[in-house]
PDB file of N, CA and C in Angstrom:
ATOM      1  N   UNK A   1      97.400  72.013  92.270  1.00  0.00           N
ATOM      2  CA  UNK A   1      98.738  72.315  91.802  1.00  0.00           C
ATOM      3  C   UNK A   1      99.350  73.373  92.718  1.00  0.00           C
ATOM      4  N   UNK A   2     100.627  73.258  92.978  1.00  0.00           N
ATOM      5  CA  UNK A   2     101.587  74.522  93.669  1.00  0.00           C
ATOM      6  C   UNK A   2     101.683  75.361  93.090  1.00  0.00           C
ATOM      7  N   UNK A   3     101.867  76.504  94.110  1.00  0.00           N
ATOM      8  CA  UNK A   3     102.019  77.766  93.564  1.00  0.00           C
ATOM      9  C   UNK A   3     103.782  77.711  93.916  1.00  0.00           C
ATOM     10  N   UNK A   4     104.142  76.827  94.215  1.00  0.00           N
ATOM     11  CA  UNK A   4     105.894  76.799  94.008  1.00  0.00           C
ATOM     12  C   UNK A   4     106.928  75.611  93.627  1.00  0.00           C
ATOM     13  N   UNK A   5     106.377  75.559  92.278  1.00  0.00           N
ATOM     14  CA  UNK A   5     106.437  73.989  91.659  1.00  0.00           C
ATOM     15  C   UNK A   5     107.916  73.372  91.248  1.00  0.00           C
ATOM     16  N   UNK A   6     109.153  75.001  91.587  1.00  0.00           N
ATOM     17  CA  UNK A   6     110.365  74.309  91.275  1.00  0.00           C
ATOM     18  C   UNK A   6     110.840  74.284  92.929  1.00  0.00           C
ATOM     19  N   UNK A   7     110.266  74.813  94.041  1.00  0.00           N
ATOM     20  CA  UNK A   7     110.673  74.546  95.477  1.00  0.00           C
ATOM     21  C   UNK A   7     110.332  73.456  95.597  1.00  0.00           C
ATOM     22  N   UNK A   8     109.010  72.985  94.811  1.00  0.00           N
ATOM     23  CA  UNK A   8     108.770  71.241  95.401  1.00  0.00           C
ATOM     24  C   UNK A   8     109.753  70.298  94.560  1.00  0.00           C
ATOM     25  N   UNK A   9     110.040  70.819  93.672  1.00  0.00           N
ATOM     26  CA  UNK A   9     110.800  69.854  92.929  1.00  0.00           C
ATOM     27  C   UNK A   9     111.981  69.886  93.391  1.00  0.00           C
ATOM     28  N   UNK A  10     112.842  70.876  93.615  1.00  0.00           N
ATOM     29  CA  UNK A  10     114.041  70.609  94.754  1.00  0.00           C
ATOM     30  C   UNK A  10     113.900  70.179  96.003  1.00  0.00           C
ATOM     31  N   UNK A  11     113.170  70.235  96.638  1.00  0.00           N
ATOM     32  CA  UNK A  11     112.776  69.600  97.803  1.00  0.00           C
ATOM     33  C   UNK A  11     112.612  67.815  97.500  1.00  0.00           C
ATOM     34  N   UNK A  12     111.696  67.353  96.333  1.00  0.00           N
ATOM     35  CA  UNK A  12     111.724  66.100  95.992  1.00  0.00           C
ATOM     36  C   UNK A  12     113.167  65.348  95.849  1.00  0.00           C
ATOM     37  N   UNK A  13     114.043  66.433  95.170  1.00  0.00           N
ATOM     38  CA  UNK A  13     115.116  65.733  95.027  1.00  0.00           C
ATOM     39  C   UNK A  13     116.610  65.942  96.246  1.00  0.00           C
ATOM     40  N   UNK A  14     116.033  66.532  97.530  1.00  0.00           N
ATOM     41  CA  UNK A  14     116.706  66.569  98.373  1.00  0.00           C
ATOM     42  C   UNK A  14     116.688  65.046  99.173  1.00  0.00           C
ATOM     43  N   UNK A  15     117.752  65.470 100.493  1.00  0.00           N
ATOM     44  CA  UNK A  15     117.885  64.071 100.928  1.00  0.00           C
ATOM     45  C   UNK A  15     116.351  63.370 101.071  1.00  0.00           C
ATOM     46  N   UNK A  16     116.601  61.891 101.223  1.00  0.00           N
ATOM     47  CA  UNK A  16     115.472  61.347 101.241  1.00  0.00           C
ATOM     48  C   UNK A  16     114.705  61.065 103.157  1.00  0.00           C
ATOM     49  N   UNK A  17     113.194  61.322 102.626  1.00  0.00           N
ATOM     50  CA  UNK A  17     112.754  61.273 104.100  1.00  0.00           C
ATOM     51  C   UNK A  17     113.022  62.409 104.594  1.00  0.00           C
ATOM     52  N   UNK A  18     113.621  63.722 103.928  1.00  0.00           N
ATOM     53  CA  UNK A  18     113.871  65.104 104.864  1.00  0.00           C
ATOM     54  C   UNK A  18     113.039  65.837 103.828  1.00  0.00           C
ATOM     55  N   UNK A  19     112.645  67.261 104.519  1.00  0.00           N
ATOM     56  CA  UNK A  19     112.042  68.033 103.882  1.00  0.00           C
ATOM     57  C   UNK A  19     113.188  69.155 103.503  1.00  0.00           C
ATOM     58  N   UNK A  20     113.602  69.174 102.427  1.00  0.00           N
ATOM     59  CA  UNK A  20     114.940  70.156 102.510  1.00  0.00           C
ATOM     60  C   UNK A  20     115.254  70.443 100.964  1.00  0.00           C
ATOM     61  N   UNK A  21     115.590  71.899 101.239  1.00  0.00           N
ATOM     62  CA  UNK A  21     115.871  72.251  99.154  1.00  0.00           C
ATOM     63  C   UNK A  21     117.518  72.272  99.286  1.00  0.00           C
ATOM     64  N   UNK A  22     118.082  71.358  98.421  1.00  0.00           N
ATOM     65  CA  UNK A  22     119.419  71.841  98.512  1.00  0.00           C
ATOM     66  C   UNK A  22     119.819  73.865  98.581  1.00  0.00           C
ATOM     67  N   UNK A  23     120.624  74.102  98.898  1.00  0.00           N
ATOM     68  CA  UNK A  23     120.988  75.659  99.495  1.00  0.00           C
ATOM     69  C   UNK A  23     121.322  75.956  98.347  1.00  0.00           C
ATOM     70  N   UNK A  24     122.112  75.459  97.114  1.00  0.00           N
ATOM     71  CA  UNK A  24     122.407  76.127  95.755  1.00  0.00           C
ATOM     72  C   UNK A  24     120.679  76.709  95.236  1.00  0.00           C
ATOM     73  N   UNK A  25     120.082  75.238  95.014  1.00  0.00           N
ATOM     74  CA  UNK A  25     118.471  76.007  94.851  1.00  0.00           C
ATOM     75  C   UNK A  25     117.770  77.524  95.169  1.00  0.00           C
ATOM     76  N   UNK A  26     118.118  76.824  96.642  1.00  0.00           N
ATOM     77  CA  UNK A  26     117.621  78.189  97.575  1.00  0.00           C
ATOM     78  C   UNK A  26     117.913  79.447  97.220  1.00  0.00           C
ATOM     79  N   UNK A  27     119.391  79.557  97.011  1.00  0.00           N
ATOM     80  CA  UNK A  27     119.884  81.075  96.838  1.00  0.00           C
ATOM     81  C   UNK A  27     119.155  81.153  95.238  1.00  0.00           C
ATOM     82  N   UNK A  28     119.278  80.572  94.394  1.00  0.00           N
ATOM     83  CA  UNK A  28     119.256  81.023  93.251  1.00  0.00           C
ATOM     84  C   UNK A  28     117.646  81.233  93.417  1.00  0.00           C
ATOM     85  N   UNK A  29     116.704  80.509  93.671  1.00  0.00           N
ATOM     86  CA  UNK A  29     115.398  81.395  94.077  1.00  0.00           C
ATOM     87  C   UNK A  29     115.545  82.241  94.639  1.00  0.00           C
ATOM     88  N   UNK A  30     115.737  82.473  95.729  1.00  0.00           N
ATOM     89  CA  UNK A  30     116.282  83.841  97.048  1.00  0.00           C
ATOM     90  C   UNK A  30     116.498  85.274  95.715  1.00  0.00           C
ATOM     91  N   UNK A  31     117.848  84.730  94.787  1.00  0.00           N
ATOM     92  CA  UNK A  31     118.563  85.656  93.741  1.00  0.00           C
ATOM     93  C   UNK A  31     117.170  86.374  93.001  1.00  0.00           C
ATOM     94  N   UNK A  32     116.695  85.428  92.273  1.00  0.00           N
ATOM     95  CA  UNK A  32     115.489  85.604  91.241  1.00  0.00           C
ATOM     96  C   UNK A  32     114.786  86.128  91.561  1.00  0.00           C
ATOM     97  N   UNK A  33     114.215  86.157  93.209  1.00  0.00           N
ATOM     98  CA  UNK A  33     112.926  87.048  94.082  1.00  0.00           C
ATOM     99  C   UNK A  33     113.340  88.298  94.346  1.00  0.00           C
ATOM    100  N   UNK A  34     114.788  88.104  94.505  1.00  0.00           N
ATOM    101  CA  UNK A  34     115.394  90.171  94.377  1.00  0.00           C
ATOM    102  C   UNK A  34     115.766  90.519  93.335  1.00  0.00           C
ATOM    103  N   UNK A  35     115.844  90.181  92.302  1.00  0.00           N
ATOM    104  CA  UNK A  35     115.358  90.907  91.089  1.00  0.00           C
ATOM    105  C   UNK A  35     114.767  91.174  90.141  1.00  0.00           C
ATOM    106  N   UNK A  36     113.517  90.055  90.887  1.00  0.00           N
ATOM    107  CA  UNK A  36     111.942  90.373  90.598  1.00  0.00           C
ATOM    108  C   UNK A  36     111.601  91.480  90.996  1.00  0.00           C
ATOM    109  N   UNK A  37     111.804  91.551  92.541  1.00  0.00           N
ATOM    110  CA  UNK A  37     111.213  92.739  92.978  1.00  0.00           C
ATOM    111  C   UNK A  37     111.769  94.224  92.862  1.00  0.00           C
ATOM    112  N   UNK A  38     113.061  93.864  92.331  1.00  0.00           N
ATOM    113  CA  UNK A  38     114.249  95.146  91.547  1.00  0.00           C
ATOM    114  C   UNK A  38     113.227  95.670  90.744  1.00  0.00           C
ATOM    115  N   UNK A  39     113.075  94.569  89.947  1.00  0.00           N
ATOM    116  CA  UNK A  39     112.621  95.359  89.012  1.00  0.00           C
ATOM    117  C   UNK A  39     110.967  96.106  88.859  1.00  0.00           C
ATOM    118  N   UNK A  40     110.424  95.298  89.541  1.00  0.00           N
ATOM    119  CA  UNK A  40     108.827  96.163  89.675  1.00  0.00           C
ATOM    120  C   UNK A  40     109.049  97.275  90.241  1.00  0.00           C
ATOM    121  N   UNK A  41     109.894  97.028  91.167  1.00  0.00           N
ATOM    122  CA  UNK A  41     110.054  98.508  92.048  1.00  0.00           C
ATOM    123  C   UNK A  41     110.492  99.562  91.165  1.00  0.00           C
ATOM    124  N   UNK A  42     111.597  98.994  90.353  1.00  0.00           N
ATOM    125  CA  UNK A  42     112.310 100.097  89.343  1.00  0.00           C
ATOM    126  C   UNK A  42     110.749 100.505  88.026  1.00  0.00           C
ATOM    127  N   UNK A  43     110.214  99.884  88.232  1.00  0.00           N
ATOM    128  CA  UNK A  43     108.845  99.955  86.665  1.00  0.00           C
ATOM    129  C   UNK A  43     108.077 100.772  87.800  1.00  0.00           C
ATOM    130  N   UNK A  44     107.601 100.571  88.998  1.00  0.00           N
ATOM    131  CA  UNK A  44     106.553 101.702  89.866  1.00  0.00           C
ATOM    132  C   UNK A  44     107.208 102.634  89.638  1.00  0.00           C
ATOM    133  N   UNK A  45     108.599 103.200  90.159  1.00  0.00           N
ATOM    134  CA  UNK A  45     109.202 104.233  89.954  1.00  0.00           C
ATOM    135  C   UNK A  45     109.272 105.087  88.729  1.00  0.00           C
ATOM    136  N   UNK A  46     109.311 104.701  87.657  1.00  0.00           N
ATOM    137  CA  UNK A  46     109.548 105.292  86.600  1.00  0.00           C
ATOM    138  C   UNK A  46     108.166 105.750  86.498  1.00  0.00           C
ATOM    139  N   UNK A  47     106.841 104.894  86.606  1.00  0.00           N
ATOM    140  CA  UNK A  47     105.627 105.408  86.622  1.00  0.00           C
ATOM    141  C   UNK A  47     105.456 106.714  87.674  1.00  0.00           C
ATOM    142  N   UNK A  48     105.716 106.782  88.529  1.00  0.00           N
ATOM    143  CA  UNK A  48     105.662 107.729  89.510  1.00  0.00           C
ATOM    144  C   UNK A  48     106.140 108.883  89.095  1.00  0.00           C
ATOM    145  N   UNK A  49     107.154 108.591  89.194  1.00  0.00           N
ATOM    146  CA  UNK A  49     107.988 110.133  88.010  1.00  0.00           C
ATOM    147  C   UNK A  49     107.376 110.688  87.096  1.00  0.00           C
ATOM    148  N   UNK A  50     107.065 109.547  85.430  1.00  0.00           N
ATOM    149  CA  UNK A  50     105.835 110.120  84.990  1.00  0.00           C
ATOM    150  C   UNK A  50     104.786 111.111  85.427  1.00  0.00           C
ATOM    151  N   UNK A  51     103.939 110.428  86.290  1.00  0.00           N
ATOM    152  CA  UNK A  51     102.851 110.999  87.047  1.00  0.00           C
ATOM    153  C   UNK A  51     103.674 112.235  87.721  1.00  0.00           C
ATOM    154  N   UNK A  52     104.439 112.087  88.448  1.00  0.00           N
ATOM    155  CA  UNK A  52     104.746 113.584  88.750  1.00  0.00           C
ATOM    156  C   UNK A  52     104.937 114.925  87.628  1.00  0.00           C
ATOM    157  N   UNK A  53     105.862 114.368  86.882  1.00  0.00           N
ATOM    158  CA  UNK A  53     106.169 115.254  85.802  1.00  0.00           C
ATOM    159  C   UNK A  53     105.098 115.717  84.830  1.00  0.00           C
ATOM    160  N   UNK A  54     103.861 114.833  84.886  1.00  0.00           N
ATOM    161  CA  UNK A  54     102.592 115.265  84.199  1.00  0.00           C
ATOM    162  C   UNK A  54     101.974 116.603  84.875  1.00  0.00           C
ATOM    163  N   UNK A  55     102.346 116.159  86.404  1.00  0.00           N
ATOM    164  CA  UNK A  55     101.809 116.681  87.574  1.00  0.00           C
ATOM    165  C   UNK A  55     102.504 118.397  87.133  1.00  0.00           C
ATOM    166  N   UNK A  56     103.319 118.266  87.761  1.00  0.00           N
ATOM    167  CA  UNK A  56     104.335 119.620  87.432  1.00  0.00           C
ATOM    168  C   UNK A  56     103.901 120.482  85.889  1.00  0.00           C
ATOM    169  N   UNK A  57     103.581 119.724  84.950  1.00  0.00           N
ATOM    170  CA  UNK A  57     103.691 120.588  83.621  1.00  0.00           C
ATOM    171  C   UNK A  57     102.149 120.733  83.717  1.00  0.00           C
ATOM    172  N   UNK A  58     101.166 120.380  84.549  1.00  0.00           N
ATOM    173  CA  UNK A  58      99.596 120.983  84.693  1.00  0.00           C
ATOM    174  C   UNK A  58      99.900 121.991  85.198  1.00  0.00           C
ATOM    175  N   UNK A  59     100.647 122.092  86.154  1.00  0.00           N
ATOM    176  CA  UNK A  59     100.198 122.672  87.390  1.00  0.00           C
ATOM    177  C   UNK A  59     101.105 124.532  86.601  1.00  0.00           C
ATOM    178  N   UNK A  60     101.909 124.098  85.736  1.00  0.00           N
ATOM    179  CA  UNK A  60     102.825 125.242  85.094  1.00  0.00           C
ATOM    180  C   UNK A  60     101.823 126.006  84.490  1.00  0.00           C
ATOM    181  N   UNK A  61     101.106 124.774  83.404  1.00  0.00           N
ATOM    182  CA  UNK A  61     100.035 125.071  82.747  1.00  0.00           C
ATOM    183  C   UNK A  61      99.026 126.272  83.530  1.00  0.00           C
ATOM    184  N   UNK A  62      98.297 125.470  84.013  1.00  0.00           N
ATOM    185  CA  UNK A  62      97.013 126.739  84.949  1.00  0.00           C
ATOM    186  C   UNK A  62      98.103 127.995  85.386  1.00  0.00           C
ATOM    187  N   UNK A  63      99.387 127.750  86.131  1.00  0.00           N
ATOM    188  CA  UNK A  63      99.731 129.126  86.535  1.00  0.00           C
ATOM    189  C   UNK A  63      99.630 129.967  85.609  1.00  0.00           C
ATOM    190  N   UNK A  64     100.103 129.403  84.273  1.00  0.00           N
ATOM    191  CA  UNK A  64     100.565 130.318  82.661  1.00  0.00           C
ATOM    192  C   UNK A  64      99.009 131.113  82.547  1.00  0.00           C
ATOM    193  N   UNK A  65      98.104 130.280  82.031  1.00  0.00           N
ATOM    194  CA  UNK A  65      96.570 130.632  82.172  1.00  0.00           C
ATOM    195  C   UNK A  65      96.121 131.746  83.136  1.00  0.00           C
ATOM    196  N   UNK A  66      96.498 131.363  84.580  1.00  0.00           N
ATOM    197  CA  UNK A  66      95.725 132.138  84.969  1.00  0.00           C
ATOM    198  C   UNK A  66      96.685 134.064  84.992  1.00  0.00           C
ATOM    199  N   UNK A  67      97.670 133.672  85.095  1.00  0.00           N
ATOM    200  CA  UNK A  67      98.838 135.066  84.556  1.00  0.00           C
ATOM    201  C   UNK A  67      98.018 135.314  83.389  1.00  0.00           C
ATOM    202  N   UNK A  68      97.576 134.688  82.271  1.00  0.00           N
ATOM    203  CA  UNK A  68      97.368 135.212  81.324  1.00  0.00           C
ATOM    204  C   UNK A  68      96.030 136.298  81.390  1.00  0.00           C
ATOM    205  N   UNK A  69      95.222 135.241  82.122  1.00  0.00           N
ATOM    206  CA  UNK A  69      93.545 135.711  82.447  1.00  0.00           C
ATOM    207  C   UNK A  69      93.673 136.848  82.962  1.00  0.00           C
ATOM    208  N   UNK A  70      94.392 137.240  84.105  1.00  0.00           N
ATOM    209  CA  UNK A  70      94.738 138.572  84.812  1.00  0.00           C
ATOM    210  C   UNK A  70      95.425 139.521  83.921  1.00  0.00           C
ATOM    211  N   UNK A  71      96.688 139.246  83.490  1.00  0.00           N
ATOM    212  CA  UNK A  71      96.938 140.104  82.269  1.00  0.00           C
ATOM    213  C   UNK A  71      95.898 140.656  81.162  1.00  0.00           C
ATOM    214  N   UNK A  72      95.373 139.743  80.945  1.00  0.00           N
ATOM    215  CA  UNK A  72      94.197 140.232  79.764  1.00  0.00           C
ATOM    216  C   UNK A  72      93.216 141.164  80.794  1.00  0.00           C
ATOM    217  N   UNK A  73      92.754 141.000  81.885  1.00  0.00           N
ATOM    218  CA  UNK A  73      91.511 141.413  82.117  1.00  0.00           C
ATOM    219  C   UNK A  73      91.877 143.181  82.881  1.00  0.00           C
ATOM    220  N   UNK A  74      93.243 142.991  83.340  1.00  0.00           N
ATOM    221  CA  UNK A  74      94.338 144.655  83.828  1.00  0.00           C
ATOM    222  C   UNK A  74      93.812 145.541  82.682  1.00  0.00           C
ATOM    223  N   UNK A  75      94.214 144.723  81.376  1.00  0.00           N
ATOM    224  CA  UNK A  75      94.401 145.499  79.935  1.00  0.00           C
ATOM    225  C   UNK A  75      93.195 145.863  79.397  1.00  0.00           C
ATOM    226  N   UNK A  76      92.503 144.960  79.464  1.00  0.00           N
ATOM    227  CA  UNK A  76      91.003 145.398  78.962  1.00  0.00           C
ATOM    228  C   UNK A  76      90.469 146.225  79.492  1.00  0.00           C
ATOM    229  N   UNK A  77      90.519 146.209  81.109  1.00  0.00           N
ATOM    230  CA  UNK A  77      90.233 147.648  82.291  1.00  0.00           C
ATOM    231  C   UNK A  77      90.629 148.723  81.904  1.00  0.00           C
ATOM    232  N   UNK A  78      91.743 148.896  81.708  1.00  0.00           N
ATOM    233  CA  UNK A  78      92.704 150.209  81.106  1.00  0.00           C
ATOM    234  C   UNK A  78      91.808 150.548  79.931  1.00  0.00           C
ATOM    235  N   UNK A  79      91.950 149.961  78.676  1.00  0.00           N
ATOM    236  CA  UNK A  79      91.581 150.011  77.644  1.00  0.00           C
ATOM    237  C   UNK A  79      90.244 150.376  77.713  1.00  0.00           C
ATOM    238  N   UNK A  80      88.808 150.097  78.425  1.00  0.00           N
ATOM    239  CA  UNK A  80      87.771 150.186  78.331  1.00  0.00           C
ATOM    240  C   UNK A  80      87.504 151.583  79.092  1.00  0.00           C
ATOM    241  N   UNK A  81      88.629 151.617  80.048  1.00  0.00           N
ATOM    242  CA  UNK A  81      88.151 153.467  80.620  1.00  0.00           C
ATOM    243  C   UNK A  81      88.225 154.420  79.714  1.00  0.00           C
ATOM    244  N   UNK A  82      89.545 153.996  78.786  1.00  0.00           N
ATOM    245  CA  UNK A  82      89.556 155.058  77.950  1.00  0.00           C
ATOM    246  C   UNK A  82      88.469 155.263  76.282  1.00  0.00           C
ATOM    247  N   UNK A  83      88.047 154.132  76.325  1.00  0.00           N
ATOM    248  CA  UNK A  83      87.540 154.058  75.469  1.00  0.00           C
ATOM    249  C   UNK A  83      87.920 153.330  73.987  1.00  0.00           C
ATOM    250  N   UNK A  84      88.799 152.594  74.220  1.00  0.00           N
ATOM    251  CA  UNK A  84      89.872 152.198  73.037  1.00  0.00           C
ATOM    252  C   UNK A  84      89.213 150.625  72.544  1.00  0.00           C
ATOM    253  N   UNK A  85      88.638 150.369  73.218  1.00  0.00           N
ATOM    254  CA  UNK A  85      87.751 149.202  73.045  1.00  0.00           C
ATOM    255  C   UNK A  85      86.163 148.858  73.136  1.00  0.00           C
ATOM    256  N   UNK A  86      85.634 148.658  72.168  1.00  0.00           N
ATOM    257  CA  UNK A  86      83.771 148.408  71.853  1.00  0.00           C
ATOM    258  C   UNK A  86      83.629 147.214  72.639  1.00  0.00           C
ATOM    259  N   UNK A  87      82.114 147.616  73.280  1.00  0.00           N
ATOM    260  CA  UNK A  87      81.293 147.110  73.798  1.00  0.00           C
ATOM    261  C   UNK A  87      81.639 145.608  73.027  1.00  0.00           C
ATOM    262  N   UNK A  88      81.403 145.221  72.154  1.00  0.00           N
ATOM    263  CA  UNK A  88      81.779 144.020  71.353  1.00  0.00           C
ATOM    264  C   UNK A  88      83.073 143.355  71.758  1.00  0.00           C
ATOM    265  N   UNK A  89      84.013 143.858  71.727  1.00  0.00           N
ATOM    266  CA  UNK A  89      85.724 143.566  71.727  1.00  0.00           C
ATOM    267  C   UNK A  89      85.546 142.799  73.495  1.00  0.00           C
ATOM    268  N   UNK A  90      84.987 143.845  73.846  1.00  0.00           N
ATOM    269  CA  UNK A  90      85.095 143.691  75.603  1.00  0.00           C
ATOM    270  C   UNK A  90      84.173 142.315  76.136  1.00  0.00           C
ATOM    271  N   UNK A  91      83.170 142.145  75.088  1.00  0.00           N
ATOM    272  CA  UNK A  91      82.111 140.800  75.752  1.00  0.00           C
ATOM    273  C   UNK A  91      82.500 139.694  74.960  1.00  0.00           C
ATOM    274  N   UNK A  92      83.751 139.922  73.922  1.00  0.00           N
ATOM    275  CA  UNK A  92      84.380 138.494  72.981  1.00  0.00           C
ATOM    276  C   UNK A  92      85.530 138.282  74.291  1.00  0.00           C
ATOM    277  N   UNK A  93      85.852 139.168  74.966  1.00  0.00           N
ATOM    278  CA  UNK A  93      87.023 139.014  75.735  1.00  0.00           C
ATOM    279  C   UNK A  93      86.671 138.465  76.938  1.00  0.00           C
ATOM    280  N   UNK A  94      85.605 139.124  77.142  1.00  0.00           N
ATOM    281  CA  UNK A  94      84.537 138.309  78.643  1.00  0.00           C
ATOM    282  C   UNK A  94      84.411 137.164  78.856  1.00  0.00           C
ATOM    283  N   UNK A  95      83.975 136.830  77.471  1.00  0.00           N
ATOM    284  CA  UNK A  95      83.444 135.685  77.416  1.00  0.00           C
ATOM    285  C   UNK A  95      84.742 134.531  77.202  1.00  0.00           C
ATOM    286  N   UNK A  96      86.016 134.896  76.839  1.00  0.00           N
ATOM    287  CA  UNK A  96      86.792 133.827  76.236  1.00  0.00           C
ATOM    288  C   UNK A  96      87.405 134.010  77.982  1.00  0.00           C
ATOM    289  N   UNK A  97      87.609 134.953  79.075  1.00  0.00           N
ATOM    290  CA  UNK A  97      87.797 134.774  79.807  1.00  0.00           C
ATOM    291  C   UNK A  97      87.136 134.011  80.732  1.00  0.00           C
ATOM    292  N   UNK A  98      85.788 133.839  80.655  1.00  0.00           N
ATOM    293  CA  UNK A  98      84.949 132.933  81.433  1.00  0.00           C
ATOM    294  C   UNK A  98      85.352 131.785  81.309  1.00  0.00           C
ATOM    295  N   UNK A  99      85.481 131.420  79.963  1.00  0.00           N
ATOM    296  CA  UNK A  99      85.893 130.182  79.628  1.00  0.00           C
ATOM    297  C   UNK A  99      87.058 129.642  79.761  1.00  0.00           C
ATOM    298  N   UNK A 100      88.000 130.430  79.992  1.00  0.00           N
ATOM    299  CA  UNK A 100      89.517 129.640  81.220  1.00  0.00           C
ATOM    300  C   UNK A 100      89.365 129.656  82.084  1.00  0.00           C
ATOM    301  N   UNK A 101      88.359 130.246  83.323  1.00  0.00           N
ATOM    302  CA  UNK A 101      87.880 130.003  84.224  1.00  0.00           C
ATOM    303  C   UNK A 101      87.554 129.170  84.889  1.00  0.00           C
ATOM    304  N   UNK A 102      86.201 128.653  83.798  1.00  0.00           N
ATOM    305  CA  UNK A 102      85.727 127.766  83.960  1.00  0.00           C
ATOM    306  C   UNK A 102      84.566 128.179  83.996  1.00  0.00           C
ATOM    307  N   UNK A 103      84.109 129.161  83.576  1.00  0.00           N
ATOM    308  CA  UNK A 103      83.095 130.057  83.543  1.00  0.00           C
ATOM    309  C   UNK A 103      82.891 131.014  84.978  1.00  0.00           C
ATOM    310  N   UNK A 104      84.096 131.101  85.644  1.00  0.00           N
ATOM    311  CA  UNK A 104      84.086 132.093  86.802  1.00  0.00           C
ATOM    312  C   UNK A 104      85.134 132.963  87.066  1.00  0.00           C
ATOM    313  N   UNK A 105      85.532 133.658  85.951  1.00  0.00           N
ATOM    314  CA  UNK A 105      86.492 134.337  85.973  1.00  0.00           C
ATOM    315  C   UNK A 105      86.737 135.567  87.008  1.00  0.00           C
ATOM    316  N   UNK A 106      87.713 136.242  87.515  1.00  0.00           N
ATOM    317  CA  UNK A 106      87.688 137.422  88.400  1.00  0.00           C
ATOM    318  C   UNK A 106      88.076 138.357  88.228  1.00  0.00           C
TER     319      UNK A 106
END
């Protein structure tokens, strides 16, 4: 079987003994193949964007995190010279900082 079963069929019913698609045919396939491909192109695109915009709101994400990780760990410094914070407070804070890390906090 063809993989272009209404080109053969206009072609069948073109002149006889010629191999030929009438030209109304033609264009209107020609038409249909550009806005086939309109439109996948327009469906990749919108996916892409997606993916970017996922992209962008990670990438906001970790900055927020890691501002945060540094903020917390300035404060806890301060706080632990003076004494305003237990041994306890400081290794719940350690530890929740390791863990935005990734367990390698700085």
């Amino acid at each position: 079987m063809s993989d272009t079963p209404r080109t053969d069929a206009a072609t069948r019913m073109a002149f006889s003994g010629e191999y030929m698609v009438p030209i109304q045919e033609s264009q209107k396939l020609e038409r249909e193949l550009a806005e086939a491909r309109k439109a996948a192109t327009h469906q990749q695109n919108g996916r892409t964007a997606s993916a970017q915009g996922w992209a962008l709101l990670f990438e906001a994400a970790i900055e927020q995190r890691d501002m945060l990780a540094e903020a917390m760990t300035k404060y806890m410094d301060h706080h632990m010279r003076y004494g305003f914070v237990t041994a306890v407070e400081n290794h719940k804070v350690e530890q929740a900082l390791a863990a935005v890390k990734g367990g390698s906090h700085e």
